[in-house]
Each structure stands twice: as structure tokens, then as C-alpha cells.
C-alpha atoms as a PDB file:
ATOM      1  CA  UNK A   1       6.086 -47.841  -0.472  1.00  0.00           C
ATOM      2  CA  UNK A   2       8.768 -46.534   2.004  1.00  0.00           C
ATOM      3  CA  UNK A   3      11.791 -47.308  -0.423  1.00  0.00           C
ATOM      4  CA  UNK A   4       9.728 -45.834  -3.193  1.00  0.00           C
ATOM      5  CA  UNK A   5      11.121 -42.388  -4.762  1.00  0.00           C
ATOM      6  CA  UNK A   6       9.467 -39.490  -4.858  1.00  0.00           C
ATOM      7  CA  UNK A   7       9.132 -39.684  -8.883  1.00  0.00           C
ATOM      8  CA  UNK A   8       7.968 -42.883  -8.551  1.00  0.00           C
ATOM      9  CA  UNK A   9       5.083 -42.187  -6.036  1.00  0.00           C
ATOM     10  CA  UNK A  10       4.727 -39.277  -8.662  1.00  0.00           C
ATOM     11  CA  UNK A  11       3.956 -41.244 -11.913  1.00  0.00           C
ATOM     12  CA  UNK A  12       2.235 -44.145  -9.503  1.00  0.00           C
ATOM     13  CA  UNK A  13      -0.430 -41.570  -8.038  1.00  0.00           C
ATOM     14  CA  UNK A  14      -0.664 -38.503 -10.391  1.00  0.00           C
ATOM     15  CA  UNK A  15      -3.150 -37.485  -8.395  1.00  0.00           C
ATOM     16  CA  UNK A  16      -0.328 -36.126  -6.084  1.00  0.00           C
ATOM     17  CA  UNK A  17       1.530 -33.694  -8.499  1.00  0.00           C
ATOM     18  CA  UNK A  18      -0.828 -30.746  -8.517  1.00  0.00           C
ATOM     19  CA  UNK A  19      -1.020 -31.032  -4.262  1.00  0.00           C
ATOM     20  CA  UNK A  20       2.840 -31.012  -4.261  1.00  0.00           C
ATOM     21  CA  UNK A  21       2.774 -28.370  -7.196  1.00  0.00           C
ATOM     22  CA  UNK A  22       0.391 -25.697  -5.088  1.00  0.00           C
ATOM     23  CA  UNK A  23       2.028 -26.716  -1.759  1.00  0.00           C
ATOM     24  CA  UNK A  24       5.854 -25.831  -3.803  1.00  0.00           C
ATOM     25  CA  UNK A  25       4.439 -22.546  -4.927  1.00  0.00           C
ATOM     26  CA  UNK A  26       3.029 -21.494  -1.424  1.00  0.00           C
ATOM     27  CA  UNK A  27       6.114 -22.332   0.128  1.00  0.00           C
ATOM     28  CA  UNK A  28       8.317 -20.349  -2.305  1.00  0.00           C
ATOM     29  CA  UNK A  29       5.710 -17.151  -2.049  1.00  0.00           C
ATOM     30  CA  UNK A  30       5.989 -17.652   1.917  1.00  0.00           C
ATOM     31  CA  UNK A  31      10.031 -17.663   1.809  1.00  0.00           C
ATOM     32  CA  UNK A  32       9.880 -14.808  -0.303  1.00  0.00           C
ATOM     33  CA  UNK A  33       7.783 -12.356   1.232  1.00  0.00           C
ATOM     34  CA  UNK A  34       9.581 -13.155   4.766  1.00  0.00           C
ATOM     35  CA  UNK A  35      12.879 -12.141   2.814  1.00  0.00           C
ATOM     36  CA  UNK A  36      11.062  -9.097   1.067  1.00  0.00           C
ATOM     37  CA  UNK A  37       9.898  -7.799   4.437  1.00  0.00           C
ATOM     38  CA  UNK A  38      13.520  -8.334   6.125  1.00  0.00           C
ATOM     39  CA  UNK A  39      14.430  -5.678   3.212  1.00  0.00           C
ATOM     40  CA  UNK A  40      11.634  -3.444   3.614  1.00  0.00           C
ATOM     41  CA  UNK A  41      13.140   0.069   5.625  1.00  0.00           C
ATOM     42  CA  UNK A  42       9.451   0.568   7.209  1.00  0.00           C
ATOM     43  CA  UNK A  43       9.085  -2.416   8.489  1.00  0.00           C
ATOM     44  CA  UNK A  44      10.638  -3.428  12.463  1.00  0.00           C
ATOM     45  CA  UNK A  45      11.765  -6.187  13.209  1.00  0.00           C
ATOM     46  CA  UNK A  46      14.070  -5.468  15.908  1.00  0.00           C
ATOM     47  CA  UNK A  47      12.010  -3.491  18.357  1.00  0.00           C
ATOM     48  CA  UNK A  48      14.913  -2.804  20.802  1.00  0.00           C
ATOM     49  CA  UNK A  49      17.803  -1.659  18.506  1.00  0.00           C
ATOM     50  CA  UNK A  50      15.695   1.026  16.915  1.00  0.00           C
ATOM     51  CA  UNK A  51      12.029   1.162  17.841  1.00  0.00           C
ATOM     52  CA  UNK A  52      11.418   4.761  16.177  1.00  0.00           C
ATOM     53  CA  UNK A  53      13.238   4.703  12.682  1.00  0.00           C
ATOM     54  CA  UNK A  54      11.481   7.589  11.143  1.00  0.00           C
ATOM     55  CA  UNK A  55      13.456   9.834  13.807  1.00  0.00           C
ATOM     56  CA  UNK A  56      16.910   8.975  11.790  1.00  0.00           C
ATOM     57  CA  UNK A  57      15.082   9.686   8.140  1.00  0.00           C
ATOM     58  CA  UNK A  58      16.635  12.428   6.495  1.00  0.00           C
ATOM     59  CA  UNK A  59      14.339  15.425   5.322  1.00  0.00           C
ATOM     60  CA  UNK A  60      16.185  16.112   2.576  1.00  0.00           C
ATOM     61  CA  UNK A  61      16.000  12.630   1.035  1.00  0.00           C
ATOM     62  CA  UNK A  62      13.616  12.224  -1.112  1.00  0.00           C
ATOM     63  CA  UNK A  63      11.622   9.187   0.108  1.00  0.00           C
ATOM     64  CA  UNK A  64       9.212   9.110  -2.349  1.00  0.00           C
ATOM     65  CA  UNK A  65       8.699   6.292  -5.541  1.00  0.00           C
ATOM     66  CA  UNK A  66       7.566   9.274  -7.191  1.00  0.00           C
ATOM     67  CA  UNK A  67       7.566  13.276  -7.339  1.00  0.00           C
ATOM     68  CA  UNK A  68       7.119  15.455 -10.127  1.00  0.00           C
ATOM     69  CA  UNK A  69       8.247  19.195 -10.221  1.00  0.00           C
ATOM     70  CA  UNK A  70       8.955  18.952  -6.083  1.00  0.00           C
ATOM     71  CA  UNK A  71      11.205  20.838  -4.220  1.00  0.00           C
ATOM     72  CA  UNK A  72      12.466  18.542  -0.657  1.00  0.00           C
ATOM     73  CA  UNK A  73      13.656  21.333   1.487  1.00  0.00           C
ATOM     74  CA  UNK A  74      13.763  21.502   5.599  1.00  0.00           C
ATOM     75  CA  UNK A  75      11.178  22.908   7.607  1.00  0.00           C
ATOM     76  CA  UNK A  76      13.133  26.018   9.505  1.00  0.00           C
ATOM     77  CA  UNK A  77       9.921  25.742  12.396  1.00  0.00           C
ATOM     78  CA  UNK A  78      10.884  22.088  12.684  1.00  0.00           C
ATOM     79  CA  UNK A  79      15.077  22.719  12.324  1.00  0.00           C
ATOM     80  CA  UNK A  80      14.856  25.203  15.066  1.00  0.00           C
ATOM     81  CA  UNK A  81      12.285  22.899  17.374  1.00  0.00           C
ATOM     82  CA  UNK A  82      14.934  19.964  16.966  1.00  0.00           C
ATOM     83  CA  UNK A  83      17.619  22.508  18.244  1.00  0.00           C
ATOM     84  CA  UNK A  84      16.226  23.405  21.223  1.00  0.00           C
ATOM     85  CA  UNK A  85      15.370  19.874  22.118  1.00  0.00           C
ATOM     86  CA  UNK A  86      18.553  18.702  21.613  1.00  0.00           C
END
């Protein structure tokens, strides 16, 4: 059975093809959503380059999938706040 191929095991035990089918498709979905989430802006994966990203977003960047009839203009309160703490 060692020196047996894998589509001869296959058409031997057909039992086996919807295990290795489901076991395929998890593995794919896995491999995907790990390389989804690398590409994902809100997620961190490096906590000690940049632990606070939203601090670097820019406010007048619409970040939004979405927005009808809306206007993305600064905050003057917050503008002046972030020039005195600077």
C-alpha cells in the first residue's frame, strides 16, 4: 500500500475522496482568509511597528464602502487640539 499512488488509493477506497475533498476545501478557505486578513488595513499584526494605526488615518479620506450626499471635512475643535499637542 506504501508504493500505491494517491489515485490509486482513490479509485481502491472511494470512500476517501469526499474526506480529502472537505479537508482540500478547508485548507484552501484557511490559506485564504490568513492572506485576506494580512490585507485587511484594520487589522494588526505587527503590534510594535504601529500599535495605534487609526492615529495616521486621514480625516479627509473618505473611509467609508459607502456615503451618499456626505461632505468629509476636518473638525477645526479637533485640528486645533492636535496643534497644541503637538
Amino acid at each position: 500500500m506504501a508504493n500505491m499512488g494517491l489515485f490509486q488509493l482513490l479509485m481502491k477506497k472511494k470512500e476517501l475522496i469526499p474526506l480529502i475533498g472537505f479537508v482540500t476545501f478547508a485548507g484552501c478557505g484557511a490559506i485564504f482568509s490568513a492572506l485576506y486578513a494580512f490585507r485587511k488595513s484594520d487589522v494588526i499584526i505587527n503590534k510594535h511597528g504601529n500599535p495605534e494605526p487609526w492615529e495616521h488615518v486621514d480625516p479627509t479620506k473618505p473611509q467609508k464602502l459607502l456615503s451618499i450626499n456626505q461632505e468629509w471635512k476636518p473638525i477645526e475643535e479637533l485640528e486645533n487640539i492636535r496643534k497644541i499637542m503637538k
